[in-house]
C-alpha atoms as a PDB file:
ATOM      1  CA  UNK A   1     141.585 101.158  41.258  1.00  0.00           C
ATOM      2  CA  UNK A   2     145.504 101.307  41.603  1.00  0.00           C
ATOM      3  CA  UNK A   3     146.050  98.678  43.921  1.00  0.00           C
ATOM      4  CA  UNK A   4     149.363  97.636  45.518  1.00  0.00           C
ATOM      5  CA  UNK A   5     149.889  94.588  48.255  1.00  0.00           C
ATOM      6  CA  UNK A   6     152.425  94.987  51.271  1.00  0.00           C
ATOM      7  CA  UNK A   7     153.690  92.141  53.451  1.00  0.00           C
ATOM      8  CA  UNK A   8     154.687  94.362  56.112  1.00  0.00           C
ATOM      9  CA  UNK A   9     153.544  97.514  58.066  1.00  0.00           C
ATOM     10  CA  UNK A  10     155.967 100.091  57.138  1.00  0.00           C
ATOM     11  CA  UNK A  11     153.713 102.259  55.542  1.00  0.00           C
ATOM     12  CA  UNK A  12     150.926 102.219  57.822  1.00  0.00           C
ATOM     13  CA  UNK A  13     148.442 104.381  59.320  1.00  0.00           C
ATOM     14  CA  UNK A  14     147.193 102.112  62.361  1.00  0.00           C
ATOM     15  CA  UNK A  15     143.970 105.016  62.882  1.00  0.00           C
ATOM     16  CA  UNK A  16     143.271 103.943  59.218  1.00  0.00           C
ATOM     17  CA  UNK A  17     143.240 100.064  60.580  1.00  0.00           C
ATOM     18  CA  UNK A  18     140.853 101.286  63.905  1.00  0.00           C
ATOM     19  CA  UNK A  19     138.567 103.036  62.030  1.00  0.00           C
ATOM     20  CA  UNK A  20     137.902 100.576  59.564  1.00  0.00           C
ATOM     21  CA  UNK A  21     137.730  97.897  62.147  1.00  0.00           C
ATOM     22  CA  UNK A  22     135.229  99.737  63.877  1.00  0.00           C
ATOM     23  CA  UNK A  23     133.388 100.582  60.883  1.00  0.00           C
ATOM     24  CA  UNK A  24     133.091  97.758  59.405  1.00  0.00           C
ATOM     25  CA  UNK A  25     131.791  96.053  62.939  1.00  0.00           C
ATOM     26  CA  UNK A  26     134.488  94.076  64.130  1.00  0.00           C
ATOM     27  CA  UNK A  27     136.507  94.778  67.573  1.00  0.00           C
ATOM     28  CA  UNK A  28     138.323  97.905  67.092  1.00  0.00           C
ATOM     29  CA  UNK A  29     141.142  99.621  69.742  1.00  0.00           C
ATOM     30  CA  UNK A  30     143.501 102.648  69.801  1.00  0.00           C
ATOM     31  CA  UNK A  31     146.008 102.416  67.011  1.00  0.00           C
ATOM     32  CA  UNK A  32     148.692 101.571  68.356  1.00  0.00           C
ATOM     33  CA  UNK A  33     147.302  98.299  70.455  1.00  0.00           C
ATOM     34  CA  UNK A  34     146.067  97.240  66.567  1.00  0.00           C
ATOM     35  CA  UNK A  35     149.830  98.126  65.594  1.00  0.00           C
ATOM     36  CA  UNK A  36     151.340  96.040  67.902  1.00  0.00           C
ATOM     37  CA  UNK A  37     148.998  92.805  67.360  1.00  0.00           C
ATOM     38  CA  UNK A  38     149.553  93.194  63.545  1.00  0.00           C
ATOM     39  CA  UNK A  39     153.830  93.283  64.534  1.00  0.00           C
ATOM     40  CA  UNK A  40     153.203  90.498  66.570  1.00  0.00           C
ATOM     41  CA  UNK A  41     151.575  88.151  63.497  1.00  0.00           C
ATOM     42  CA  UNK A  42     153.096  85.361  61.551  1.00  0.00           C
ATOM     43  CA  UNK A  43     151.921  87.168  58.315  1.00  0.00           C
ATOM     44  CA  UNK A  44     150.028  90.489  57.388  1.00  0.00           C
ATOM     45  CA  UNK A  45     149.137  92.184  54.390  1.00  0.00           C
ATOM     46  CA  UNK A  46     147.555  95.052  53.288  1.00  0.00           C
ATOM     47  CA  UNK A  47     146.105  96.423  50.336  1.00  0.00           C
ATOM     48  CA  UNK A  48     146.447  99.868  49.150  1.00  0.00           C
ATOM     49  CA  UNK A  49     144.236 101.956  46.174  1.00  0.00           C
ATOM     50  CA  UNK A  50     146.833 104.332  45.758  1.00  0.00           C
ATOM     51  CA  UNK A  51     148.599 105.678  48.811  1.00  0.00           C
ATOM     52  CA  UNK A  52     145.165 104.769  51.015  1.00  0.00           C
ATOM     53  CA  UNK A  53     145.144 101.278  52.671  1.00  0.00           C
ATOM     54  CA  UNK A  54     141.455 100.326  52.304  1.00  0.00           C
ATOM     55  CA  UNK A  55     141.518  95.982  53.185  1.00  0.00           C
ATOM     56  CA  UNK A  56     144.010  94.169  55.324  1.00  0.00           C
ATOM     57  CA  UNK A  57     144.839  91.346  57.664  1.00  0.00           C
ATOM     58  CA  UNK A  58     146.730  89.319  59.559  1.00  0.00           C
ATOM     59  CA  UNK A  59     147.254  85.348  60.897  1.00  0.00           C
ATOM     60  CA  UNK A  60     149.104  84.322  64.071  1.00  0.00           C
ATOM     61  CA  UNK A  61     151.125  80.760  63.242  1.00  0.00           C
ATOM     62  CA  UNK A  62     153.335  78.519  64.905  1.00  0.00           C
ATOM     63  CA  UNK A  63     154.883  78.323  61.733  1.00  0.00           C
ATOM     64  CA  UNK A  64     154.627  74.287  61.755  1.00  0.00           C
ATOM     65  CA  UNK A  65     150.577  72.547  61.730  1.00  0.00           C
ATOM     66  CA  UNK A  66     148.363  75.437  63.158  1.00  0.00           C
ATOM     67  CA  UNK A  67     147.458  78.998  61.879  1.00  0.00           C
ATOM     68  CA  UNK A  68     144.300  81.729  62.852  1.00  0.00           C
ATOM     69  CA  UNK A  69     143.368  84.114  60.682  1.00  0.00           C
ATOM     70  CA  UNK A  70     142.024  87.512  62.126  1.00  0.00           C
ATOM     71  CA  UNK A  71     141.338  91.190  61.378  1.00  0.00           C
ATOM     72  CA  UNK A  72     140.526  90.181  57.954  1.00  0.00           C
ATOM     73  CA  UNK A  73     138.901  93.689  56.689  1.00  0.00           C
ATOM     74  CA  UNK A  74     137.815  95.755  53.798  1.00  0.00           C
ATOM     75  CA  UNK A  75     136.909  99.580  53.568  1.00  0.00           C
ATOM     76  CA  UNK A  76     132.863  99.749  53.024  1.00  0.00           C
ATOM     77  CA  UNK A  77     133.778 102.230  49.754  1.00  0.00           C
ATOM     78  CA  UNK A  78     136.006  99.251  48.248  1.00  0.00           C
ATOM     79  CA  UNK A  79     133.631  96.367  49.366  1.00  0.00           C
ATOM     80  CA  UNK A  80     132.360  93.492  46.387  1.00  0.00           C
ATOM     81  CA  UNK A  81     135.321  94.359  44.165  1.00  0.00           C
ATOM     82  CA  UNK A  82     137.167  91.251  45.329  1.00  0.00           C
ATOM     83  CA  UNK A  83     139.540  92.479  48.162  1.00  0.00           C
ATOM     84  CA  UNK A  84     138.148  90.549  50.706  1.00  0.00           C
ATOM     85  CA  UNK A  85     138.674  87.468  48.582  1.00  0.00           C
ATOM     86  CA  UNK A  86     142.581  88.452  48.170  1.00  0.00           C
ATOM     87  CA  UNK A  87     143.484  89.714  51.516  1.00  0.00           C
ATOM     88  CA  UNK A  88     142.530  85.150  52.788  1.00  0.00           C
ATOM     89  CA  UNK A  89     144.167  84.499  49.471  1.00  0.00           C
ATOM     90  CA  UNK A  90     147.423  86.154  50.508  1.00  0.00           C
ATOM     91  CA  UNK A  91     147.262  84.948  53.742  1.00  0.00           C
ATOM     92  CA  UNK A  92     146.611  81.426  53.174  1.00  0.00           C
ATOM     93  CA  UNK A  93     149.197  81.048  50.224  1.00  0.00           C
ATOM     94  CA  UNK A  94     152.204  82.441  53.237  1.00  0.00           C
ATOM     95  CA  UNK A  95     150.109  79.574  55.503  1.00  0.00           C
ATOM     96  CA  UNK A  96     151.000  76.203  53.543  1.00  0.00           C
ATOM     97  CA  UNK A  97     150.204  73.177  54.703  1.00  0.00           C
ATOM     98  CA  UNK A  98     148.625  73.609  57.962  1.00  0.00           C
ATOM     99  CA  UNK A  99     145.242  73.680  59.723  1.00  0.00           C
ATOM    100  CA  UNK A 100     144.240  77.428  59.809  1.00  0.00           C
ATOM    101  CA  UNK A 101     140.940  78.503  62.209  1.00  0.00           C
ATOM    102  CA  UNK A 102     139.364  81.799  62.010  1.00  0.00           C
ATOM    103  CA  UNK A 103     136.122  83.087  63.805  1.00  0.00           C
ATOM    104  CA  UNK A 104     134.208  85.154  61.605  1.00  0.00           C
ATOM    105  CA  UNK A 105     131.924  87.914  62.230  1.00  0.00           C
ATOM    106  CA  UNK A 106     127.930  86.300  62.025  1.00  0.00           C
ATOM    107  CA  UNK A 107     126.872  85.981  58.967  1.00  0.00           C
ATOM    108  CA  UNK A 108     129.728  86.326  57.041  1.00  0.00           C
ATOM    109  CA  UNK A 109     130.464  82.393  57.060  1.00  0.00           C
ATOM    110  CA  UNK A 110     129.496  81.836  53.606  1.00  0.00           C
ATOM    111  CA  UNK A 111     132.109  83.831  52.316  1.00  0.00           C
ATOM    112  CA  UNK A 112     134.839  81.739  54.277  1.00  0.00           C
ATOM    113  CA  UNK A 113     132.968  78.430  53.107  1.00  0.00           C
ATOM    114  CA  UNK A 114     134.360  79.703  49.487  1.00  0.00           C
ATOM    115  CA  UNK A 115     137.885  78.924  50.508  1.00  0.00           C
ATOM    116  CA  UNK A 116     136.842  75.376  52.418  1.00  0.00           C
ATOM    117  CA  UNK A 117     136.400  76.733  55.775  1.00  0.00           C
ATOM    118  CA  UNK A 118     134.008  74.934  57.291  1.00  0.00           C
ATOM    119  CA  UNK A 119     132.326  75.298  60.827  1.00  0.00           C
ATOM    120  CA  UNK A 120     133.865  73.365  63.787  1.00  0.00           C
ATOM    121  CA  UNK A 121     131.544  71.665  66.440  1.00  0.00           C
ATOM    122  CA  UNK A 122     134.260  71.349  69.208  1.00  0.00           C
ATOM    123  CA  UNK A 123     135.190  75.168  68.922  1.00  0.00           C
ATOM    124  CA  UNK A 124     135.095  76.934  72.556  1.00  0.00           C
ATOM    125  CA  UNK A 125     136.189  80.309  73.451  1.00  0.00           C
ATOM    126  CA  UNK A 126     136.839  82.463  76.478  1.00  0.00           C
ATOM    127  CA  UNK A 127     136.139  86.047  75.949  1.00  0.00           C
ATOM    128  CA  UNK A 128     137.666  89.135  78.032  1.00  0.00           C
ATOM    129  CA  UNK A 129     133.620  90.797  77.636  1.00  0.00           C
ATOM    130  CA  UNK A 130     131.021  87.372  77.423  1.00  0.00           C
ATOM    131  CA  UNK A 131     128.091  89.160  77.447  1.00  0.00           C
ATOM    132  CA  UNK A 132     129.245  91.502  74.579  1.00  0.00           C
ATOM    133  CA  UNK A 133     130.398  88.152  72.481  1.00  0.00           C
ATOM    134  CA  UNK A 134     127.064  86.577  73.300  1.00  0.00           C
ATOM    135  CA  UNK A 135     125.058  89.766  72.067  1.00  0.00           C
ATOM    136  CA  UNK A 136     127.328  89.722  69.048  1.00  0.00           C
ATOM    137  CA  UNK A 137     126.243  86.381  67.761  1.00  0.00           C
ATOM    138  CA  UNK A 138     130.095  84.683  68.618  1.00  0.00           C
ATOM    139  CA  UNK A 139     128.723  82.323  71.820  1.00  0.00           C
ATOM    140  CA  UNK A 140     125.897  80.664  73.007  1.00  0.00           C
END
């Protein structure tokens, strides 16, 4: 692997992000909605094995107490080589000193527990689909 991280989107290929969203299981849209939600973020970063982006993500911040991690995502082909682990590394050393939430996909908690996320019993959500969040595993 020849892997390089970026801060910012320059170099992008937002399909690239929408296809490995949706392959990987997690809410996927056209490109350029993912494009403009990544612009939007406190922080992003992305990986890159070579010229291909293959794990990336992205927190929203208020830049003072609170932070939420989100589209925190790894190509299947570059999956258990530690990516995962650097794309919340990355993003929590730009996050310092403040609370940070995430929601993460079911099942995939114990890898978040490694970095001392922990589950929340007061968490609520409202959904723009409910059913397809319940049927996911996200609600009640």
């Amino acid at each position: 692997m020849n892997l390089r991280m970026a801060f910012d989107g320059d170099e992008v290929d937002w399909s690239v992000v929408a296809e490995t969203l949706r392959t990987v299981g997690m809410a996927s849209y056209e490109p350029e909605r993912h494009e403009r939600a990544f612009r939007n973020s406190a922080v992003t970063v992305f990986f890159y094995d070579g010229e291909r982006l293959v794990a990336f993500g992205r927190a929203l911040s208020d830049g003072a107490y609170q932070a939420v991690l989100y589209d925190v995502a790894v190509c299947p082909d570059h999956q258990g080589r530690g990516l995962g682990r650097a794309v919340v590394k990355a993003l929590l050393e730009r996050l310092p000193a403040m609370n940070v939430l995430l929601y993460a996909s079911p099942g995939k908690e114990p890898f978040y527990e490694k970095f001392a996320f922990r589950q929340m019993k007061t968490a609520m959500a409202r959904f723009v689909d409910p059913e397809r969040a319940r049927a996911r595993g996200f609600v009640e």
